[in-house]
Structures are given as structure tokens and as C-alpha cells.
Protein backbone atom coordinates (compact mmCIF):
# COMPACT_ATOMS: atom_id res chain seq x y z
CA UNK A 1 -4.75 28.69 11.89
CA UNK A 2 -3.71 28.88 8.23
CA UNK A 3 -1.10 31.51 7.83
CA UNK A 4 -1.69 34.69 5.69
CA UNK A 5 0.39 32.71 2.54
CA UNK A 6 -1.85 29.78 2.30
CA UNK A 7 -4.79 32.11 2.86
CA UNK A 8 -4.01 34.72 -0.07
CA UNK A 9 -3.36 31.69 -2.65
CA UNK A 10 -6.66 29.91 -1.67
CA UNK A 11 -8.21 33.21 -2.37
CA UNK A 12 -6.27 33.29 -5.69
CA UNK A 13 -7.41 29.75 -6.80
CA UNK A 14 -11.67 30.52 -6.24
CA UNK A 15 -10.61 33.18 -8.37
CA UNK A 16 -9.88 31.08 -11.10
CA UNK A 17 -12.86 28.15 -10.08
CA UNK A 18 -15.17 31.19 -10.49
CA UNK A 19 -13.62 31.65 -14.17
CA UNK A 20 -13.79 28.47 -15.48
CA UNK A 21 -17.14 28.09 -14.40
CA UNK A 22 -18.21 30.08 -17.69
CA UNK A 23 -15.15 29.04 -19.61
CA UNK A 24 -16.30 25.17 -19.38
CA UNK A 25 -20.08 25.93 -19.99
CA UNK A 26 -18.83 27.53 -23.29
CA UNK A 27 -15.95 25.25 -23.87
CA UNK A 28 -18.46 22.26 -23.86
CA UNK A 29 -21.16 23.80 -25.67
CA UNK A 30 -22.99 25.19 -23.49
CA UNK A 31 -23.27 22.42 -21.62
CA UNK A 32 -22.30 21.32 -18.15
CA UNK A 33 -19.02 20.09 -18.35
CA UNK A 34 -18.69 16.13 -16.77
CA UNK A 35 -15.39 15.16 -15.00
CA UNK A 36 -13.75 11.64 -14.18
CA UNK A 37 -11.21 11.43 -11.63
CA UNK A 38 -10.07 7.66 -10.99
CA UNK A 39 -7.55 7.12 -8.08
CA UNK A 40 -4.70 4.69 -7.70
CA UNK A 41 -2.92 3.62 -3.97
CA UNK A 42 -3.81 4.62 -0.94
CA UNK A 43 -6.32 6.16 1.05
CA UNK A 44 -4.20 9.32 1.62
CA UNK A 45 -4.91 9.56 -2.54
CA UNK A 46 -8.79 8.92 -2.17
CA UNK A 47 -8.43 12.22 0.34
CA UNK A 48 -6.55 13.85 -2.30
CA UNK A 49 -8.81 13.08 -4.87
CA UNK A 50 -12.09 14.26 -3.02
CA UNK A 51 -10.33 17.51 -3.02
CA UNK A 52 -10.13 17.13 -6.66
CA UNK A 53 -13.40 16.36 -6.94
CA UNK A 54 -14.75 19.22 -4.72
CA UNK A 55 -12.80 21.81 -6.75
CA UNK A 56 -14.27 20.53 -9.68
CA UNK A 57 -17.52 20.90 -8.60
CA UNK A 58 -17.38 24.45 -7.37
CA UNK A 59 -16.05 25.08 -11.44
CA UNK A 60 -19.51 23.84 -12.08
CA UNK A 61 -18.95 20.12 -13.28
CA UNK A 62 -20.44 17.13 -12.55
CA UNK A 63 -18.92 14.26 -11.58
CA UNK A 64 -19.08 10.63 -13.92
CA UNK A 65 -17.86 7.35 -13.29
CA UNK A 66 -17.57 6.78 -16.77
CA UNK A 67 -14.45 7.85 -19.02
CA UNK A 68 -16.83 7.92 -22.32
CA UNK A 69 -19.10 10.47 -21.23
CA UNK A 70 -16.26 12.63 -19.54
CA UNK A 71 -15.05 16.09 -20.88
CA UNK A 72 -12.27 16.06 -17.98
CA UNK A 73 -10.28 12.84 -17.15
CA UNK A 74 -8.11 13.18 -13.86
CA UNK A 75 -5.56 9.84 -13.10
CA UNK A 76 -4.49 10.48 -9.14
CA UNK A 77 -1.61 7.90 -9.24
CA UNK A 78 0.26 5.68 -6.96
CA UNK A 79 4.06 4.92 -7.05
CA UNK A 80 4.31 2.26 -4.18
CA UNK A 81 4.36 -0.43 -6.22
CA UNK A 82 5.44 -1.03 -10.07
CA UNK A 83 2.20 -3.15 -10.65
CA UNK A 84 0.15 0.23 -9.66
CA UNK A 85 2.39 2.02 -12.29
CA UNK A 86 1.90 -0.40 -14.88
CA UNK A 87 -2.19 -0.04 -14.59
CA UNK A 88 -1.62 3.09 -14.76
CA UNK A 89 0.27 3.60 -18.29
CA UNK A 90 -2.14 0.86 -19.47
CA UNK A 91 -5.02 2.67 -18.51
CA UNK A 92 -3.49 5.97 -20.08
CA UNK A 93 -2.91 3.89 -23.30
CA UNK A 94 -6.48 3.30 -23.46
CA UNK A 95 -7.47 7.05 -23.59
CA UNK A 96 -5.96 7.48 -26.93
CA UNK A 97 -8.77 6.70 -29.22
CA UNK A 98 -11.42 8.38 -27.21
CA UNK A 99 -8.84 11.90 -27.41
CA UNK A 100 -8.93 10.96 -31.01
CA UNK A 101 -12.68 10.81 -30.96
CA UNK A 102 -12.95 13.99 -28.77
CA UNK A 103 -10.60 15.92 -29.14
CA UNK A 104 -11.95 18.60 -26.66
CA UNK A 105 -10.98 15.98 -24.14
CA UNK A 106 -9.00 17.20 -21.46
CA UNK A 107 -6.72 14.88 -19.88
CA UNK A 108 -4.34 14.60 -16.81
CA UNK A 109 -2.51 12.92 -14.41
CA UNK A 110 -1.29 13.68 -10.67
CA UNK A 111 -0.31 12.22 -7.64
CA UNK A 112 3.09 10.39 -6.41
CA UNK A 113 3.77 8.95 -9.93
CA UNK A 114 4.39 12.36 -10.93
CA UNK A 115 6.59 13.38 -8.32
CA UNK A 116 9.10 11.50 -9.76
CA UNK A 117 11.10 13.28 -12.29
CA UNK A 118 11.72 10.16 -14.95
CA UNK A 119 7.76 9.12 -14.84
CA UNK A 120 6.94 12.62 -15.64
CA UNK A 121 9.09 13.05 -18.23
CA UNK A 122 8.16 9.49 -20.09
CA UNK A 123 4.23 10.61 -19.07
CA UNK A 124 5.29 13.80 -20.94
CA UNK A 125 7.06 12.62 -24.22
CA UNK A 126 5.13 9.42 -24.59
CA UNK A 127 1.55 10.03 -24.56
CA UNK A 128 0.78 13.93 -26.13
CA UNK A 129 -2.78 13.77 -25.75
CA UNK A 130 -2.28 14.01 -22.10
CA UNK A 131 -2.78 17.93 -21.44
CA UNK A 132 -1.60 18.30 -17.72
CA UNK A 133 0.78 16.56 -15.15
CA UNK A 134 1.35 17.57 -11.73
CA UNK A 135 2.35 16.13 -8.49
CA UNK A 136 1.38 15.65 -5.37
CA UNK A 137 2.17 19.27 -3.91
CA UNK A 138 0.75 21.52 -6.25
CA UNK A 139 -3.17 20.24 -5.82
CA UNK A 140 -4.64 23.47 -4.77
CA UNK A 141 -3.04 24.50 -7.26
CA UNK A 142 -5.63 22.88 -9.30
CA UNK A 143 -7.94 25.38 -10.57
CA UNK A 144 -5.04 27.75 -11.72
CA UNK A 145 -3.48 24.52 -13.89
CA UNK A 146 -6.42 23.94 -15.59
CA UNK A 147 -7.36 27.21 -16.40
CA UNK A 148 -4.18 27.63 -17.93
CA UNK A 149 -4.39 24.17 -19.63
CA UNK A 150 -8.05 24.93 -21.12
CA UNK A 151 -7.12 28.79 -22.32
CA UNK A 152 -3.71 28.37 -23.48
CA UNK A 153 -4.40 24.45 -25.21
CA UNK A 154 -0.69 23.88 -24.31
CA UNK A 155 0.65 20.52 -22.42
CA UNK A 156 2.77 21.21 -19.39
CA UNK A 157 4.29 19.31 -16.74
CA UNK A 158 4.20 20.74 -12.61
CA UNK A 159 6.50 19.12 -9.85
CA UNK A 160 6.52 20.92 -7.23
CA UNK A 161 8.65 21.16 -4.38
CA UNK A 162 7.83 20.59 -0.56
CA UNK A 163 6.76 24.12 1.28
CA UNK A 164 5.97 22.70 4.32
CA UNK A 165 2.56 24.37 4.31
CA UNK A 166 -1.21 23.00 4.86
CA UNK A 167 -3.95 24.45 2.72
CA UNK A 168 -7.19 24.38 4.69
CA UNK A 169 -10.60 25.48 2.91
CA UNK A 170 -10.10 23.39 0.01
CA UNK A 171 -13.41 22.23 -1.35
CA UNK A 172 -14.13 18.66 -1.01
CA UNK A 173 -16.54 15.91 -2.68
CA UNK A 174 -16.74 12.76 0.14
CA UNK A 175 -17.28 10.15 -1.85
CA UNK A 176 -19.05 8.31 1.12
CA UNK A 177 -22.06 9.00 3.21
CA UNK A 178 -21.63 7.64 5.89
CA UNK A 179 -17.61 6.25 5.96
CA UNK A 180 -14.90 8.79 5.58
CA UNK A 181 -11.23 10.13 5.58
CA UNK A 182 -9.66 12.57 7.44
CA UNK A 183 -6.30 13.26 7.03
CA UNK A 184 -4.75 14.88 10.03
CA UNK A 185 -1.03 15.17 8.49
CA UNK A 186 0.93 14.68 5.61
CA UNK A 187 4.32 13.44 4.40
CA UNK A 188 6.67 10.82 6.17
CA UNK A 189 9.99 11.87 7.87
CA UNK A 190 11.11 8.12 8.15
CA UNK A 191 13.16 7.23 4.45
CA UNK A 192 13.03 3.17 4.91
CA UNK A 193 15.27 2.50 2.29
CA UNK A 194 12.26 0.86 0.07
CA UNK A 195 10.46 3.67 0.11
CA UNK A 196 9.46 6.27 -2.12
CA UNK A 197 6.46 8.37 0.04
CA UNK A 198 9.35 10.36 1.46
CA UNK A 199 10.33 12.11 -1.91
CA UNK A 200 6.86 12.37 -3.54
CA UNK A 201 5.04 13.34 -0.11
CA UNK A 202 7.44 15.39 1.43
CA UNK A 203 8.58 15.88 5.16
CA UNK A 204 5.58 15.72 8.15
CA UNK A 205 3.62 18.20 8.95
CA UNK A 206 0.78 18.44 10.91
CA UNK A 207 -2.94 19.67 10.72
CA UNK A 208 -3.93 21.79 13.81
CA UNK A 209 -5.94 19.42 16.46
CA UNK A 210 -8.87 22.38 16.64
CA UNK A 211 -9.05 22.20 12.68
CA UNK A 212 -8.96 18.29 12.94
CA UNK A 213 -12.41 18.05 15.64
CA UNK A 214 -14.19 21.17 13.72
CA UNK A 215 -14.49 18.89 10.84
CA UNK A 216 -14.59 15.88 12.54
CA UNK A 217 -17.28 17.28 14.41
CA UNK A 218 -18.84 18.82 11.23
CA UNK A 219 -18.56 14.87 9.79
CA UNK A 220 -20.40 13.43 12.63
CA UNK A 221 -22.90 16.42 12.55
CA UNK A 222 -23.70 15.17 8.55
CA UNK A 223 -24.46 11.34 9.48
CA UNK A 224 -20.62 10.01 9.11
CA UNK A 225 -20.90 6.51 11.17
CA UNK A 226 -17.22 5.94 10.48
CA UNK A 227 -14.03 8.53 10.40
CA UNK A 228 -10.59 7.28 9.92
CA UNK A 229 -7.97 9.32 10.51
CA UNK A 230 -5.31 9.85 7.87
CA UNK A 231 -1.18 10.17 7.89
CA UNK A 232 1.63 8.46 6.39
CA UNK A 233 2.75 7.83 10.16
CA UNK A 234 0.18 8.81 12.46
CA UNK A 235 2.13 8.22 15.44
CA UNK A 236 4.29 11.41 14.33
CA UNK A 237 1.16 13.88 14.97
CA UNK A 238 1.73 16.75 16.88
CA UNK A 239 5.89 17.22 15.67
CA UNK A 240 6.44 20.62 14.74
CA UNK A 241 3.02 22.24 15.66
CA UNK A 242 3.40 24.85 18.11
CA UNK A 243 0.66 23.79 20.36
CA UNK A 244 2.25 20.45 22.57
CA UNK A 245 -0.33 17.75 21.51
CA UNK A 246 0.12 13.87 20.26
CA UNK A 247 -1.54 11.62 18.63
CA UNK A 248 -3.30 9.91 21.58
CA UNK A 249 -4.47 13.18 22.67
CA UNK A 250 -6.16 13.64 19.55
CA UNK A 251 -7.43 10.84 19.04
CA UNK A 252 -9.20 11.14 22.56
CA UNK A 253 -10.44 14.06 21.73
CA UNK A 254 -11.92 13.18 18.65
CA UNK A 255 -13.48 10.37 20.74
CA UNK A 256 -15.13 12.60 23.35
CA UNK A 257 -17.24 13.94 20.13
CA UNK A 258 -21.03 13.79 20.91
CA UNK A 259 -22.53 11.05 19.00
CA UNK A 260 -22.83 7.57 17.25
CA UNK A 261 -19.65 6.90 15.68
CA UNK A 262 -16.68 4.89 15.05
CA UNK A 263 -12.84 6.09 14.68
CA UNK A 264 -10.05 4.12 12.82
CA UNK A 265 -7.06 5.69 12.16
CA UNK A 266 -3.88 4.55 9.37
CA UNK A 267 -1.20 3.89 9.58
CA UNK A 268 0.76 3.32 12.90
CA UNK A 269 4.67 3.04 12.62
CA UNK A 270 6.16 0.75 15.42
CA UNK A 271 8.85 2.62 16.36
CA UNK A 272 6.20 5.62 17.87
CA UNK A 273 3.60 2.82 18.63
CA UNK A 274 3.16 4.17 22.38
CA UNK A 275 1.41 2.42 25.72
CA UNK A 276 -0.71 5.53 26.03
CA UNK A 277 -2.20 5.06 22.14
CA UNK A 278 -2.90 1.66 23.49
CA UNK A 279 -4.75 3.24 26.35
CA UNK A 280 -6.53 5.61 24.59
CA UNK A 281 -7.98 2.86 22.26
CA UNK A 282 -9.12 0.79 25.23
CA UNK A 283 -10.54 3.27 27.38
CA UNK A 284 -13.20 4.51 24.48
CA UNK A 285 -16.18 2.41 22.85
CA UNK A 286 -15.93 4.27 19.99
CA UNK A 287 -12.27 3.70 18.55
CA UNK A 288 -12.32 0.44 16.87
CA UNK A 289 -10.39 -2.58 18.19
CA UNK A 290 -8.34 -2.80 15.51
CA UNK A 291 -4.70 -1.46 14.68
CA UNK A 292 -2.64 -1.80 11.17
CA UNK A 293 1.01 -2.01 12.76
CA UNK A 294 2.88 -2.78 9.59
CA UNK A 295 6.04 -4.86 10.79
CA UNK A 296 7.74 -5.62 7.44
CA UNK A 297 10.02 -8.37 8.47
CA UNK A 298 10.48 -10.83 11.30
CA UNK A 299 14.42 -10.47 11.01
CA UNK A 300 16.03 -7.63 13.25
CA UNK A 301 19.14 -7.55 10.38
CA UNK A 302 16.39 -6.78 7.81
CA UNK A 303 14.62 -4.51 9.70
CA UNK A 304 18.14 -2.68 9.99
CA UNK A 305 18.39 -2.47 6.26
CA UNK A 306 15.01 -1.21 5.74
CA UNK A 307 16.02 1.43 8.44
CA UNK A 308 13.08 0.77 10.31
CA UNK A 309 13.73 1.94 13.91
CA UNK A 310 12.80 -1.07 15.49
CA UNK A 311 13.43 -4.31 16.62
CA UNK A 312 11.28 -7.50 17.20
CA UNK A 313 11.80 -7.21 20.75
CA UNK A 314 10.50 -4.00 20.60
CA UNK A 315 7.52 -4.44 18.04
CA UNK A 316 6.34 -7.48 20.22
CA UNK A 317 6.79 -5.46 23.14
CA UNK A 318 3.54 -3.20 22.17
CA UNK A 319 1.66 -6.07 20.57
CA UNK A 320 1.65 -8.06 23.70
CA UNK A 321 0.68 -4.58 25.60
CA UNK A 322 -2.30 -4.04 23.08
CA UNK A 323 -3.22 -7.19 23.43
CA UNK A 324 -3.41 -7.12 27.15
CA UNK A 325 -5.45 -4.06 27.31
CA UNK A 326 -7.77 -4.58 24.50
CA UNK A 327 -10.25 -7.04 24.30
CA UNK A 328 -10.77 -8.84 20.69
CA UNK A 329 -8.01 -7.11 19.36
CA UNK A 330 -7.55 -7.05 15.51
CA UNK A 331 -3.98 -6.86 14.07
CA UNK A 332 -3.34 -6.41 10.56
CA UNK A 333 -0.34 -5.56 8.86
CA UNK A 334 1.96 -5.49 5.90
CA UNK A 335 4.69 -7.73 5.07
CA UNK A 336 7.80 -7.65 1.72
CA UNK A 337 9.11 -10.79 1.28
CA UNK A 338 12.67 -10.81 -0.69
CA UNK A 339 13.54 -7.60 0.53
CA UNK A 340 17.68 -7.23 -1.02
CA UNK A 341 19.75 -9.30 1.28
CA UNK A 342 17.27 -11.45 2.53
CA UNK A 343 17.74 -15.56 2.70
CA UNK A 344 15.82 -18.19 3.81
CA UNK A 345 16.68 -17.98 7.26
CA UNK A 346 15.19 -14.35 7.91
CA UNK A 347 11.99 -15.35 6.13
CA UNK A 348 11.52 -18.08 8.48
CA UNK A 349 11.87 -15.56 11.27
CA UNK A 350 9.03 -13.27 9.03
CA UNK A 351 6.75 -16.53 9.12
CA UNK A 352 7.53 -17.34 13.14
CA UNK A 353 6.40 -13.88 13.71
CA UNK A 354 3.15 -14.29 11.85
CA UNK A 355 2.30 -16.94 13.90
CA UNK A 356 3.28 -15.69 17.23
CA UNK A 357 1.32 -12.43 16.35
CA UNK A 358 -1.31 -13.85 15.01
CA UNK A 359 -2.94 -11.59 12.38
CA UNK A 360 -6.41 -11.27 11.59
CA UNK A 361 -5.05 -10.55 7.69
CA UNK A 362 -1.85 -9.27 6.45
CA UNK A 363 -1.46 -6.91 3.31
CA UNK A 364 1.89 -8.91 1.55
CA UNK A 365 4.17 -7.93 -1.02
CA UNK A 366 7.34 -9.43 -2.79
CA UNK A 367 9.55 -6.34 -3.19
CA UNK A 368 9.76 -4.12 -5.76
CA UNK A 369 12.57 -1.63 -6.28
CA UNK A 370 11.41 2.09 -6.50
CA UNK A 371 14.44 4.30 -8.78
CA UNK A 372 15.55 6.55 -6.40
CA UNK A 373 15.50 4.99 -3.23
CA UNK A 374 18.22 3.45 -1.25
CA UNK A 375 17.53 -0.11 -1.68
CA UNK A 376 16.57 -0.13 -5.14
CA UNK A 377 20.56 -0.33 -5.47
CA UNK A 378 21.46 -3.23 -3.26
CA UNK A 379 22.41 -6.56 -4.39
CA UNK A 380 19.93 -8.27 -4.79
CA UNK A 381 20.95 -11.97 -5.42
CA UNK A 382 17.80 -14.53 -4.28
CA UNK A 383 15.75 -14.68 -8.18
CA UNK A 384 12.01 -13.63 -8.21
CA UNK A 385 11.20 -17.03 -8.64
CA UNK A 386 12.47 -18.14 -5.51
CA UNK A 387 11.17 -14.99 -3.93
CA UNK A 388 7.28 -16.49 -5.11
CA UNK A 389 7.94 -19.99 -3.16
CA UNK A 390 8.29 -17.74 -0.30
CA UNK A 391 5.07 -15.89 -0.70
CA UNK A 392 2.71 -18.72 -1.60
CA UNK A 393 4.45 -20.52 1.88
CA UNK A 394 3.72 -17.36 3.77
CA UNK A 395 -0.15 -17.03 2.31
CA UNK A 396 -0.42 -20.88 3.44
CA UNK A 397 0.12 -19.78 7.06
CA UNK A 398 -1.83 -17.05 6.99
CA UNK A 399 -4.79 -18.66 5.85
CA UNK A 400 -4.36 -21.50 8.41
CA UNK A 401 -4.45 -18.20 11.00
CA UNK A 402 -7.25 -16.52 9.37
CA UNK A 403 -8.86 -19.61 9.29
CA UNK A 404 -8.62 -20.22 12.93
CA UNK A 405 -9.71 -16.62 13.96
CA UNK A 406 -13.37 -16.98 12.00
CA UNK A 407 -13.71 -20.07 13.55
CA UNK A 408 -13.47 -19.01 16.74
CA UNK A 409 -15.81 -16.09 15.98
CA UNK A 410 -18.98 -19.03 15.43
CA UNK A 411 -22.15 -18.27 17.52
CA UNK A 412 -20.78 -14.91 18.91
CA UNK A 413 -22.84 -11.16 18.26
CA UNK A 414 -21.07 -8.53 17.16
CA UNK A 415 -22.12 -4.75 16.74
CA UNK A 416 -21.20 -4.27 12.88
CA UNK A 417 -21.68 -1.54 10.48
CA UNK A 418 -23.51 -2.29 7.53
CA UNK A 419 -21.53 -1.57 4.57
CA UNK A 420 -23.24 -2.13 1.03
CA UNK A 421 -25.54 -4.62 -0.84
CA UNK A 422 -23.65 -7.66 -3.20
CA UNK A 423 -25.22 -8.31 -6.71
CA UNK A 424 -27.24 -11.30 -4.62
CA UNK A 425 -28.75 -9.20 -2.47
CA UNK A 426 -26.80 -9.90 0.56
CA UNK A 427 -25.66 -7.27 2.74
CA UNK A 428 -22.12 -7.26 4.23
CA UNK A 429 -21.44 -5.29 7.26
CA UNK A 430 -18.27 -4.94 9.01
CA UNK A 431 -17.50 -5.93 12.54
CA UNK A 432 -15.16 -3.46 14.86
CA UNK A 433 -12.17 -5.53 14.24
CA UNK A 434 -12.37 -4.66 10.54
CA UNK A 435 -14.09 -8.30 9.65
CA UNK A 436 -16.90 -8.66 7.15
CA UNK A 437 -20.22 -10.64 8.10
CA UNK A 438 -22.63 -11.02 5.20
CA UNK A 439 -26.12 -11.25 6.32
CA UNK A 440 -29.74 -11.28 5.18
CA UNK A 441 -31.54 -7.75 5.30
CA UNK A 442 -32.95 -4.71 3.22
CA UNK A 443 -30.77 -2.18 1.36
CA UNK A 444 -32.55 0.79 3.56
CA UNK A 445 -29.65 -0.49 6.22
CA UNK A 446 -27.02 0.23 4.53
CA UNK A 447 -25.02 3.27 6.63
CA UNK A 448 -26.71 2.04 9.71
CA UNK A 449 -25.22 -0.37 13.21
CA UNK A 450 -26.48 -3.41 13.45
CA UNK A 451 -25.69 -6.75 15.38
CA UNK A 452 -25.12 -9.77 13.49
CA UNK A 453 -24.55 -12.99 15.46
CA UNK A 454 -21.88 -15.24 13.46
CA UNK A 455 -23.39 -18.25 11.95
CA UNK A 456 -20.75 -20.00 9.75
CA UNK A 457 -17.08 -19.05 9.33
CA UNK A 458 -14.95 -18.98 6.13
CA UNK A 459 -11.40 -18.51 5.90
CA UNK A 460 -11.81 -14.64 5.03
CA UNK A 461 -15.64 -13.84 5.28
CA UNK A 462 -18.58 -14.96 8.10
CA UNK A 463 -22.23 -15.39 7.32
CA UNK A 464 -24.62 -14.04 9.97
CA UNK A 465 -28.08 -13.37 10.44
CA UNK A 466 -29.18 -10.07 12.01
CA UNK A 467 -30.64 -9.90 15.32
């Protein structure tokens, strides 16, 4: 249960939500207020920014997908990757004329970015027109920041540090009907030395499991066909709770939920990839047959500099289990190529692991340093351009995998979820093993499981025809 803290400051915030409520109406001429919140990274930010949304909301505004007709701008921001930080500061740029134009605009940016103290303070000192900037721990903090932002007009800047506390009870808008997140713990206790989640998340903690299935249940009760469960490592579930639980045991549980559903859950860490997960996921129809096991590198010396925990003994140790115990199995994963210190040789070993494995797609990367990290100061010798070759041969083998998989999907029937409608009118629904299959059929099945049997296989994408 949320502790008396968390509860008192929750209060303390719907205080201010009820507030602005007439301070926007008036602010915007006695109008309701519109609000755009656009999200960068990872699902774990789409979560956040629901929240955002849902808060916003209960201050009375509603919600616009486009930045012209928006009184509030919100940037939830990503700092995995530099390319995700660069969209981002471009994107900012662009919000300079329309401040100019209205200059009631509100504007401001959250999220990992602004965890970091030297994106902050650039955020801060090169584009004024941005009101507010806060991090990642601070959001229910939310309706006290703007409030102050909107009644005192001046800019400020809120980092705030780890507590180690959950806020339950914060509003939230799902931005899905019928697919959605559910974060079940937060933060990463792991620091591989590319990494930046550890300093802009924070340490793990852990959701209680009966909070967890009340709004699982509560998801399934409102039509959700798909929940996927949320955590920077959600292997680590359960640590530090008081109640002795794990993450197959709630994942089970969540299973043994009355009703039509599937459960996904991201992402898995290797090192606490367990037999008994793998059990769990075979022994229930309604956890999908797919895992993201993000292995990183083929080459055990690599591994040890990205302080990953594991081996590939070890991480092919659990694939081969999953693979005996689960029928169609889906791996995905990710994969940096030119991590510092690597040659030739280890990505050779990255590439013999792909096609041992055998992936049904892999998320790649070539690595990017993140200031503040460990091995954003390593040497670094092998030049980006090199680094490329590597990628484009690694993207060749994948596709010749990928390739091979569809293929050998041709003339079978699968139970997929249909997804959403393309601009030509076909549908594309998603098979168990996270696989699209575009098929012929009205938009009123959107949301709804059908079964498609596979008639032609690309290298990504299968057509089907419903039967």
C-alpha cells in the first residue's frame, strides 16, 4: 500500500489540478485550454506520458495532436541515444516562432534528457521560451510545476533526486483501447557501462503485485486485448518489496485473470532470465510466445566491459531452455556494434550468435557514448566508418534470418490481433510472436482476435487472408 508520504503529496497535487482548472479557463480566454504532449524513447516514457496526459485532463484540458492549436506543449524525452537527443533540440527549435506568435504558449520539457545536469542547463540557457524543465522523478509533481509556471510566468528548471518511492493514484490518459502498458517497477540497479537509465531512472523499486492485478484486472474489465508489463529489468521484480514474490509469480498471476487477453512483458535481462519464467510462459495460452532478451554482444570480453553479468554460455543456456519448452518461440533482441574496445574478431562472434539464435528481428545500434557513463571514456580506436561496414554486414544476416522465418510461416493459421487500418485499406494484425500479417477486412475489427492463415511471406511483413 502507498505509504502515508506518497499519500499526503498526491493529496497536495489534486489540490493544485483543482486550481488550475479555473486558472487555465481564464488564462485562455475562457476557453478550454488544449495540451500536446509528444514522447521520445521507450515505452516506460509512453507510461510516463499517459500520466501526463491524465493529469492534464483532470486540470480540465483537452488533449491535441497538433502543436499549432496547443496552449500547453509537453516534450517527454529520451537520452538513450544521441540521435533521440538531436530530434529533440530540433523539434524544440521549431517551437520558436509559434511562442513568438503566441506568446501565452506554455512550453516544457521532461523525461531522462533532463535528468542530466549539462542537457538541462543548455535546455535552460539556450532556448528561453521554454517555461518548465523537469526530470524524470518529479512527474507527480506535475500539477504543482505548472501552477507555479502559469502564476508566477517565471522559467525554472526541476531535477530531482531518487526517493525510492512509488506514487499510486496518479491519473492516467491510455492512449490505446484495446493495447496497453503497465509498468510494474521502475529504475535499473544494473550500471552497464553504456548506460545512462541508471542515473536518470534511479535504483529498482517495485510496484506491489495486489496493486499490479487490481489494475490489470481493471484493464481487462475495460476491453484491453493486450497488457504488457513494464520495467527497465523485469526479471528484478519482487527485490526489496516486503511481500516474497518474483516476477514469474506475477506474471502467473496476472495470467490466471478471467478473460480474453494477451500478456507481453519488456524487457528481460539475461543474467535473471530464469527456467521458471520460461515455465510460466509455456504453461499459459495467454502470455505471448515471444521474449525480448537483449544480448548486446556475442563476445564474453565485451560483455565483461559492458558489465553485463553474463556470459554466452550462460545466455544460450536459457535460449536453448525457452526454446525447448515453448513452441514457435519468438526471440528478439538488441544488439551495439563498435562498442569501445571492440575488433573484428568479437563482431564475428556478435554475427555467429545471431545465427545460432536465430532472431525473429533484432533492434541494432552502433554505439553512442552517453557523458557520464563509464564507457563514454574508453578508448575508443576502430573509426565510425568502419563501425558502419559492420552494421550493414550484420543487417545482411539478419535479413537472410528474417527472411527464412516468414518463409517458413507460408500456409500456416495463426490467432492474431488486429491492430489498425493502412492508408490502403488493409488491415495489419499481429501474430503472438510479435509478427505482422496484413490482411483484407473491415475497420470494425480493429481491437478484435482473429485468425489469419499466411499467404505470402516478405522479409519483414506476411500477407494473409482472414478465415
Amino acid at each position: 500500500m502507498p505509504n502515508i508520504s506518497t499519500i499526503d503529496e498526491l493529496k497536495k497535487q489534486e489540490e493544485y489540478t483543482d486550481m488550475l482548472k479555473d486558472i487555465l479557463f481564464m488564462r485562455y480566454d475562457n476557453n478550454q485550454p488544449k495540451a500536446h504532449v509528444r514522447t521520445y524513447g521507450c515505452q516506460q516514457n509512453v507510461a510516463d506520458s499517459e500520466k501526463i496526459k491524465g493529469m492534464l485532463e483532470k486540470m480540465g484540458c483537452e488533449l491535441t495532436e497538433n502543436t499549432e492549436d496547443a496552449d500547453i506543449i509537453i516534450f517527454n524525452t529520451c537520452a538513450v541515444r544521441e540521435h533521440a537527443e538531436d530530434r529533440v533540440f530540433g523539434n524544440v527549435g521549431e517551437l520558436k516562432a509559434l511562442k513568438r506568435r503566441k506568446p501565452s504558449l506554455l512550453i516544457g520539457l521532461c523525461g531522462c534528457m533532463m535528468e542530466q545536469k549539462h542537457i538541462s542547463e543548455r535546455i535552460y540557457k539556450s532556448f528561453p521560451y521554454v517555461g518548465m524543465v523537469f526530470g524524470t522523478h518529479v512527474i507527480h509533481k506535475f500539477p504543482e510545476m505548472l501552477y507555479n509556471a502559469v502564476t508566477t510566468g517565471k522559467r525554472f528548471v526541476e531535477r530531482g533526486t531518487d526517493d525510492g518511492k512509488i506514487y499510486e493514484g496518479i491519473p492516467v490518459h491510455r492512449d490505446g483501447s484495446f493495447k496497453g502498458w503497465l509498468s510494474i517497477m521502475y529504475g535499473c540497479d544494473n550500471f552497464c557501462t553504456y548506460c545512462i537509465v541508471p542515473y536518470v531512472r534511479g535504483r529498482e523499486r517495485s510496484r506491489q503485485s495486489k496493486t499490479v492485478l487490481e489494475e490489470a484486472k481493471a484493464m481487462v474489465k475495460s476491453g484491453f486485448k493486450e497488457i504488457t508489463l513494464l520495467g527497465q529489468n523485469v526479471n528484478s521484480y519482487g527485490k526489496g518489496l516486503e511481500e516474497k514474490t518474483s516476477f514469474p509469480k506475477l506474471l502467473k498471476n496476472v495470467s490466471e485473470i478471467e478473460g480474453d487477453f494477451w500478456i507481453r512483458f519488456m524487457t528481460s535481462h539475461p543474467k535473471d532470465a530464469s527456467k521458471e519464467l520460461i515455465d510460466v510462459i509455456a504453461d499459459s495460452e495467454k502470455i505471448c510466445n515471444h521474449i525480448h532478451l537483449p544480448f548486446q554482444s556475442g563476445s564474453d570480453g565485451i560483455l565483461k566491459r559492458m558489465n553485463r553479468h553474463y556470459d554466452k554460455e550462460k545466455y544460450m543456456e536459457i535460449v536453448n531452455y525457452a526454446k525447448s519448452k515453448i513452441p514457435d518461440l519468438a526471440l528478439t533482441s538488441d544488439v551495439i556494434v563498435g562498442f569501445p574496445g571492440e575488433t573484428y574478431e568479437d563482431f564475428q562472434k556478435t554475427l555467429d550468435l545471431i545465427r545460432e539464435v536465430e532472431f525473429t528481428s533484432l533492434f541494432t545500434f552502433i554505439y553512442s557514448p552517453r557523458v557520464g557513463t563509464p564507457a563514454a571514456k574508453m578508448d575508443d580506436p576502430i573509426p565510425y566508418e568502419e563501425k558502419s561496414r559492420w552494421f550493414s554486414e550484420l543487417l545482411k544476416v539478419q535479413e537472410e534470418i528474417a527472411a527464412k522465418r516468414c518463409a517458413e510461416m507460408n500456409g500456416k493459421t495463426y490467432r492474431v490481433l488486429v491492430e489498425e487500418q493502412k492508408k490502403d485499406g488493409i488491415l495489419c494484425a499481429r501474430t503472438q510472436n510479435n509478427i505482422i500479417v496484413e490482411v483484407q477486412g473491415s475497420a470494425d475489427l480493429i481491437g478484435t482476435f482473429q485468425n489469419a492463415e499466411v499467404t505470402e511471406s516478405r522479409n519483414w511483413i506476411l500477407r494473409g487472408k482472414l478465415v
